[in-house]
Protein backbone atom coordinates (compact mmCIF):
# COMPACT_ATOMS: atom_id res chain seq x y z
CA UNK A 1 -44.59 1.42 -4.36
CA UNK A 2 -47.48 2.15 -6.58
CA UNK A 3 -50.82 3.58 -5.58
CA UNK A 4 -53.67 0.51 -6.32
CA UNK A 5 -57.17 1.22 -7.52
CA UNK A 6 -59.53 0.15 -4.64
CA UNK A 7 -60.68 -2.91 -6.93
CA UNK A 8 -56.61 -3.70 -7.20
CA UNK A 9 -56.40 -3.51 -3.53
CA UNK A 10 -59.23 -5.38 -2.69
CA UNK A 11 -58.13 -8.59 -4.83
CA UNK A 12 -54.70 -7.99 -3.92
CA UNK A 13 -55.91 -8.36 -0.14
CA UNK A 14 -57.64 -11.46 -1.34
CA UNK A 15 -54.67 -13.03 -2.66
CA UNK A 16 -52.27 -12.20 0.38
CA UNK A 17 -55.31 -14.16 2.61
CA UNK A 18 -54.88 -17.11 0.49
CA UNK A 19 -51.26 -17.34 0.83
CA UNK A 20 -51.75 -17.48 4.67
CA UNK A 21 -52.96 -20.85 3.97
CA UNK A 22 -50.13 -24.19 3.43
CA UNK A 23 -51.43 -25.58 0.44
CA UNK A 24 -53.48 -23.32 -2.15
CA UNK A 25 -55.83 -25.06 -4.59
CA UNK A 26 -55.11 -24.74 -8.23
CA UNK A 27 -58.29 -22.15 -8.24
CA UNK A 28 -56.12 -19.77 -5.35
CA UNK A 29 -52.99 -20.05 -7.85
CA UNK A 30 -55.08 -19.00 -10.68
CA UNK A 31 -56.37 -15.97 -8.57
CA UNK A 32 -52.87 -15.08 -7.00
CA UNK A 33 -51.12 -15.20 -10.15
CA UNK A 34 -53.98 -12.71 -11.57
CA UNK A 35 -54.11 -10.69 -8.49
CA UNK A 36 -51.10 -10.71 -6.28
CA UNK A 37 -49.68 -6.74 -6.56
CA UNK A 38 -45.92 -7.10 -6.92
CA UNK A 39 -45.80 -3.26 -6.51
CA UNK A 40 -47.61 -3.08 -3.64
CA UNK A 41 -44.89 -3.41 -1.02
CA UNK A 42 -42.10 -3.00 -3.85
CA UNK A 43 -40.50 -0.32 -5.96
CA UNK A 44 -40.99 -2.42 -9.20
CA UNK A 45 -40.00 1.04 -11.53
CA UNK A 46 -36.30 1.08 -9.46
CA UNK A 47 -35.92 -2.86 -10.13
CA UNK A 48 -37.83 -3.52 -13.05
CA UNK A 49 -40.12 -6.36 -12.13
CA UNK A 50 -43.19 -6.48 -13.41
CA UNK A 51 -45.17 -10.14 -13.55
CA UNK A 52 -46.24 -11.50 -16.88
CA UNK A 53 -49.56 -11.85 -17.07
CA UNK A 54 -51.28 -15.03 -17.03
CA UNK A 55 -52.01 -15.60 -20.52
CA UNK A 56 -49.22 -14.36 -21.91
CA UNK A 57 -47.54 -16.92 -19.61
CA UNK A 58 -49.99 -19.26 -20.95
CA UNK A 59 -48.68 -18.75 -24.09
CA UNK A 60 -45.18 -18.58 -24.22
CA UNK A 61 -45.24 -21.78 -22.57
CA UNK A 62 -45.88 -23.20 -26.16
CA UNK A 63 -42.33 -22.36 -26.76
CA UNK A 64 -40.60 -24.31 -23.77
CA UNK A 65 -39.94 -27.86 -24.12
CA UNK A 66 -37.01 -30.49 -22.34
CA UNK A 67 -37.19 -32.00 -19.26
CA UNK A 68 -34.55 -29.53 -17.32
CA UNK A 69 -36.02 -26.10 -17.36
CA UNK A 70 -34.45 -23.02 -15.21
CA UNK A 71 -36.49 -19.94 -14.76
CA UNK A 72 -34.28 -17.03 -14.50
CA UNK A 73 -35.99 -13.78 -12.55
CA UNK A 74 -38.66 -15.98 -11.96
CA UNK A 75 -40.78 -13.80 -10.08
CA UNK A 76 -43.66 -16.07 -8.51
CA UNK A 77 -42.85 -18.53 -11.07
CA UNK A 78 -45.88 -17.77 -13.85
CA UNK A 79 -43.62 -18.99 -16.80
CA UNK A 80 -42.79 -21.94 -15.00
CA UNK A 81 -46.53 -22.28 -13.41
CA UNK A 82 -48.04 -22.47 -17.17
CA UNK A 83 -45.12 -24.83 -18.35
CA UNK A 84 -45.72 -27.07 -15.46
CA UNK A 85 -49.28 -27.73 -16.42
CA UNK A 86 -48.66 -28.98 -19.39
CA UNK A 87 -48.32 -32.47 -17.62
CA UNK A 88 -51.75 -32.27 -16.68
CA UNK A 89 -52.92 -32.65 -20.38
CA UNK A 90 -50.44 -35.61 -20.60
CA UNK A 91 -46.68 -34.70 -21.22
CA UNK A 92 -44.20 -36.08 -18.37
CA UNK A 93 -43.65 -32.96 -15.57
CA UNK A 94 -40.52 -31.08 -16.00
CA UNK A 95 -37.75 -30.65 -13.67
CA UNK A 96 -37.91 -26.85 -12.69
CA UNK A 97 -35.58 -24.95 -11.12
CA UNK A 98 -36.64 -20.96 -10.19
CA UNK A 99 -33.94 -18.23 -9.69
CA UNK A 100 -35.60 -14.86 -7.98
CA UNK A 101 -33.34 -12.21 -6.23
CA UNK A 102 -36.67 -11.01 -3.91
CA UNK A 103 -37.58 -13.17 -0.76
CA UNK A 104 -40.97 -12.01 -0.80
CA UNK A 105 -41.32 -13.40 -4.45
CA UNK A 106 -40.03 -16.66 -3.78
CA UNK A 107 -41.81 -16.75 -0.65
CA UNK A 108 -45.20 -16.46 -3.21
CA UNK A 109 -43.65 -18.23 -5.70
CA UNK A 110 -43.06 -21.53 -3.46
CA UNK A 111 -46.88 -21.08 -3.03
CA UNK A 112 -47.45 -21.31 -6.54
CA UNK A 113 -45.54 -24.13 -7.84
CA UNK A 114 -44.30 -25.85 -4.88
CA UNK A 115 -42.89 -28.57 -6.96
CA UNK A 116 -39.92 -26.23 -8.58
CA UNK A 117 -37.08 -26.06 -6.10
CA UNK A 118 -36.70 -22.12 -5.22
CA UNK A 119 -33.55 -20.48 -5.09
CA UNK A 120 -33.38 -16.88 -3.60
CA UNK A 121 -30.68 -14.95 -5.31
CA UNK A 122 -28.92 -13.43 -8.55
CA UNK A 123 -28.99 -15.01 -11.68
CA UNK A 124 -25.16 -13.64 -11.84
CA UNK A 125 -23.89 -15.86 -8.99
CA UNK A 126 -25.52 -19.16 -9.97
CA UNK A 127 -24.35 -22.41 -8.30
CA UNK A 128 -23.08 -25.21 -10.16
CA UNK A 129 -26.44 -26.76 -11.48
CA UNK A 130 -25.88 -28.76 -14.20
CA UNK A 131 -27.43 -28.21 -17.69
CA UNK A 132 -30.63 -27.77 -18.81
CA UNK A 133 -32.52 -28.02 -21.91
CA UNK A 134 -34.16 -24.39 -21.33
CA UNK A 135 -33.78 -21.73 -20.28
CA UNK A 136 -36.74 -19.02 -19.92
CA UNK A 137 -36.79 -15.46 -18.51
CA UNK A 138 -39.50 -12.40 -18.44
CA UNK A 139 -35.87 -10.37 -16.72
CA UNK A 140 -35.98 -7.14 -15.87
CA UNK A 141 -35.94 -4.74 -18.32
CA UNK A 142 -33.67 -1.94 -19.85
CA UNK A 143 -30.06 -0.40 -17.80
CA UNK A 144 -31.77 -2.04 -14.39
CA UNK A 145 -29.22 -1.26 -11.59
CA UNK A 146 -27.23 -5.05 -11.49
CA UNK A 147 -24.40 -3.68 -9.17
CA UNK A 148 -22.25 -3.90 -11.53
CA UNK A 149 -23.00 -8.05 -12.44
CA UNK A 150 -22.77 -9.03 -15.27
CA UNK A 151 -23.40 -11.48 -18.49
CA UNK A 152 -19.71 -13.42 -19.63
CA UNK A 153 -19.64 -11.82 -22.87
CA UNK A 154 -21.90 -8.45 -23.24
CA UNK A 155 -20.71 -5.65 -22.18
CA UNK A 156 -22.96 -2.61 -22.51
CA UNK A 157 -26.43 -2.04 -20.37
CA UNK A 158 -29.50 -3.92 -21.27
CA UNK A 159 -30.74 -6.04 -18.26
CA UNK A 160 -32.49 -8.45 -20.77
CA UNK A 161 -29.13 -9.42 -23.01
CA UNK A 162 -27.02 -9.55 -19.59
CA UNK A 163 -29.50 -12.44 -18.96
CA UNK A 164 -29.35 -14.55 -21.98
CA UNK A 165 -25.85 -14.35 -21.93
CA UNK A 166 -26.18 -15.99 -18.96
CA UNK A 167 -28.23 -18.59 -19.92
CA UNK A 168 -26.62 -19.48 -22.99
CA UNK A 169 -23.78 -20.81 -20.60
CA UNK A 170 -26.22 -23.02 -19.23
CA UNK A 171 -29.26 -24.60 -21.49
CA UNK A 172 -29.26 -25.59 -25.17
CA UNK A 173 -31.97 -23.64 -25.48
CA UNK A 174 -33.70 -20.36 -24.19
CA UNK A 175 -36.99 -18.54 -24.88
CA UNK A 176 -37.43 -14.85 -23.11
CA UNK A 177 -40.37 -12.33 -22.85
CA UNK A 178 -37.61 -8.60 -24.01
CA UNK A 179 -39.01 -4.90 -24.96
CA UNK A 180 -40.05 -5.29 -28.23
CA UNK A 181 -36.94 -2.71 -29.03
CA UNK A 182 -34.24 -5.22 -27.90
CA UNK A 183 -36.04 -8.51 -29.87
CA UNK A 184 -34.16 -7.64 -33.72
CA UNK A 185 -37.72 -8.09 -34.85
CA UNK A 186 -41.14 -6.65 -34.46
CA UNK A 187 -44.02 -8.49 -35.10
CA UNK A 188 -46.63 -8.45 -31.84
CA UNK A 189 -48.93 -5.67 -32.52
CA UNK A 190 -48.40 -4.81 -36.35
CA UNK A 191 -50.01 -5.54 -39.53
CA UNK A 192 -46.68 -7.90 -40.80
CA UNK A 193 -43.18 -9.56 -39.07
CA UNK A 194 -40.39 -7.26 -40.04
CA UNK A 195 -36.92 -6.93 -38.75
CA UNK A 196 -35.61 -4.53 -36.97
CA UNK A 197 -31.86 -4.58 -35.63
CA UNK A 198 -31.09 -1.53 -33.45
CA UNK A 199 -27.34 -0.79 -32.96
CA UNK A 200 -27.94 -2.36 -29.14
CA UNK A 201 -28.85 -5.75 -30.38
CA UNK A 202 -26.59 -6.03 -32.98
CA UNK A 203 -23.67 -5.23 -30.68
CA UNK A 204 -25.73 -8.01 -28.42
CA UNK A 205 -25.37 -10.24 -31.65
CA UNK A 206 -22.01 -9.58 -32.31
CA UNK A 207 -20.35 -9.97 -28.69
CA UNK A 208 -22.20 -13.31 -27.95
CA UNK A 209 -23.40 -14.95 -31.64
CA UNK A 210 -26.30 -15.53 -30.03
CA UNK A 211 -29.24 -14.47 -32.45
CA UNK A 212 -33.00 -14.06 -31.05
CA UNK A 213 -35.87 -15.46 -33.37
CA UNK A 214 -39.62 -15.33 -33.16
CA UNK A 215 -40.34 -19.23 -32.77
CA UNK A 216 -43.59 -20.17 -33.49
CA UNK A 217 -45.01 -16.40 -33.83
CA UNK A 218 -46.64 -14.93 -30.40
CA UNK A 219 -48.68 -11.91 -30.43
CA UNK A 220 -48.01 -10.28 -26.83
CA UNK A 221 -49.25 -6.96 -27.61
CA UNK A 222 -52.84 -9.27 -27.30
CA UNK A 223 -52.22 -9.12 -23.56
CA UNK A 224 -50.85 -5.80 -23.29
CA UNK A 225 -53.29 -4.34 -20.81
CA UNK A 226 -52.71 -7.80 -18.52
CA UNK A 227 -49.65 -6.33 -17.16
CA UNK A 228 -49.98 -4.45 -13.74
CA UNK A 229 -49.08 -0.66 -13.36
CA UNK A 230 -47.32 -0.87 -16.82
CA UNK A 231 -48.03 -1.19 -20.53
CA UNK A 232 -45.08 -2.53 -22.50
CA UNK A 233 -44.28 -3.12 -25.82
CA UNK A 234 -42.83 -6.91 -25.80
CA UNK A 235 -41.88 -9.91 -27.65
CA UNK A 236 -41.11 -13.58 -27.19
CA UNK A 237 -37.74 -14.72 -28.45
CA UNK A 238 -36.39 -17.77 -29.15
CA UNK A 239 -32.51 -18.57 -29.00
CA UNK A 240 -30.67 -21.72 -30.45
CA UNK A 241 -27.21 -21.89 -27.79
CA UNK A 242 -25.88 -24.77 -29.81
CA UNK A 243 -25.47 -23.29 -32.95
CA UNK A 244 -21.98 -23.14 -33.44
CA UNK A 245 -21.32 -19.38 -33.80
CA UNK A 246 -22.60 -18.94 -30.33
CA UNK A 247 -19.95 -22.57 -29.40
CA UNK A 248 -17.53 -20.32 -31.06
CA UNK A 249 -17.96 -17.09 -28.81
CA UNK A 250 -18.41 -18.99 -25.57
CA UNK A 251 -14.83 -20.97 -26.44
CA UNK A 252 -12.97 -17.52 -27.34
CA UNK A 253 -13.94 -15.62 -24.19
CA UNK A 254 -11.86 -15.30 -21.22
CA UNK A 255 -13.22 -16.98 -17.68
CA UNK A 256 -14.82 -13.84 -15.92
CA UNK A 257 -16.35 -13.07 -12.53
CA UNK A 258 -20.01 -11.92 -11.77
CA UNK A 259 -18.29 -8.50 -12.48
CA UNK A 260 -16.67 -9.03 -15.75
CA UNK A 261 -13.36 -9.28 -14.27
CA UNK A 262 -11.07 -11.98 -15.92
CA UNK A 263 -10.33 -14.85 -13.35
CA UNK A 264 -6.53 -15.62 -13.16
CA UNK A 265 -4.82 -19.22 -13.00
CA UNK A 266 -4.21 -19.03 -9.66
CA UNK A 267 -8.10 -18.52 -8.95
């Protein structure tokens, strides 16, 4: 658990009062999302969870379109909070659907956007859900301890590619918040987009097919000091799962379990 400022604790304290109540206004959400601690009753450094900030939320919902959207490590749902209100300004409400390992998060989260249906466990041991248009993730970051879960097709330790190898199995498309270091790319916080393919994405790349593109061009380092207790170097990506070299890898790999096992006939 992290130590809070007194200001930190004060609007954190605020935000646990309005959860008390059954319905929050769109005014509480706003303030929860901006001031609910997720370290302060959680080891967020051990499990690497750490909420996006509001307007970087706000912003990469400009990426997510489709009418079936899963969150995966949703958190308290701010990617799928800032998606949802599109339909405010007009566009027809998405079907959400939140996936978040921590009670206490989904506990917030079903607070926040009650209108998502909420469920409380791993992205690795999904239910049959159907398929959905997008898929969108701010995952946990880095070799985060995933008892030994894992993605269908990557193998080595990076939370964030575990996760879109998940979720390539399961939308058409995805867009993800991932350390700047793991995007192939780096273009929030410099003077000019350049690539840059580290040995762990390209083995990423070359297990899966999937590739990870900037979309429309997000500059998160903008909202760098919005995160809480942390300040990360991050971009958006943007992943195609119906191009055909990514068909190809998810036809050529063997049936596995949530711990890379292959799963035999008689299973």
């Amino acid at each position: 658990m992290a130590k809070l400022t007194k200001p930190q604790s004060k609007m954190h304290q605020q935000a646990c009062a309005l959860l008390e109540k059954d319905i929050l206004t769109e005014d509480d959400k706003w303030f929860v999302l901006e001031h609910w601690q997720e370290s302060a009753n959680h080891v967020n450094t051990i499990a690497g969870a750490f909420f996006t900030p509001p307007g970087l939320a706000n912003d990469f919902a400009i990426e997510v379109c489709g009418h079936r959207i899963i969150d995966l490590c949703a958190g308290i749902g701010a990617l799928s909070f800032m998606r949802y209100q599109r339909g405010r300004w007009g566009e027809k409400y998405p079907e959400i659907v939140c996936v978040e390992l921590n009670p206490a998060y989904v506990e917030v989260g079903k607070k926040i956007l009650p209108e998502a249906t909420w469920i409380c466990g791993s992205v690795f041991e999904l239910p049959d859900l159907g398929r959905f248009d997008y898929a969108i993730s701010n995952p946990p970051f880095g070799a985060t301890p995933r008892n030994s879960a894992r993605g269908p097709r990557y193998t080595a330790d990076k939370f964030e590619y575990h996760v879109i190898d998940v979720a390539s199995g399961i939308a058409d498309y995805g867009v993800f918040i991932v350390p700047q270091a793991s995007a192939g790319f780096m273009y929030s916080g410099q003077r000019y987009f350049r690539e840059a393919k580290s040995d762990a994405y390209l083995r990423f790349h070359e297990q899966t097919g999937i590739t990870l593109e900037p979309g429309c061009g997000i500059d998160c380092d903008y909202h760098r000091d919005g995160w809480h207790g942390v300040s990360v170097s991050v971009e958006v990506v943007t992943c195609d799962f119906e191009q055909p070299e990514v068909a190809a890898h998810v036809a050529k790999a063997p049936a596995l379990d949530l711990f890379g096992d292959p799963i035999s006939e008689a299973a």
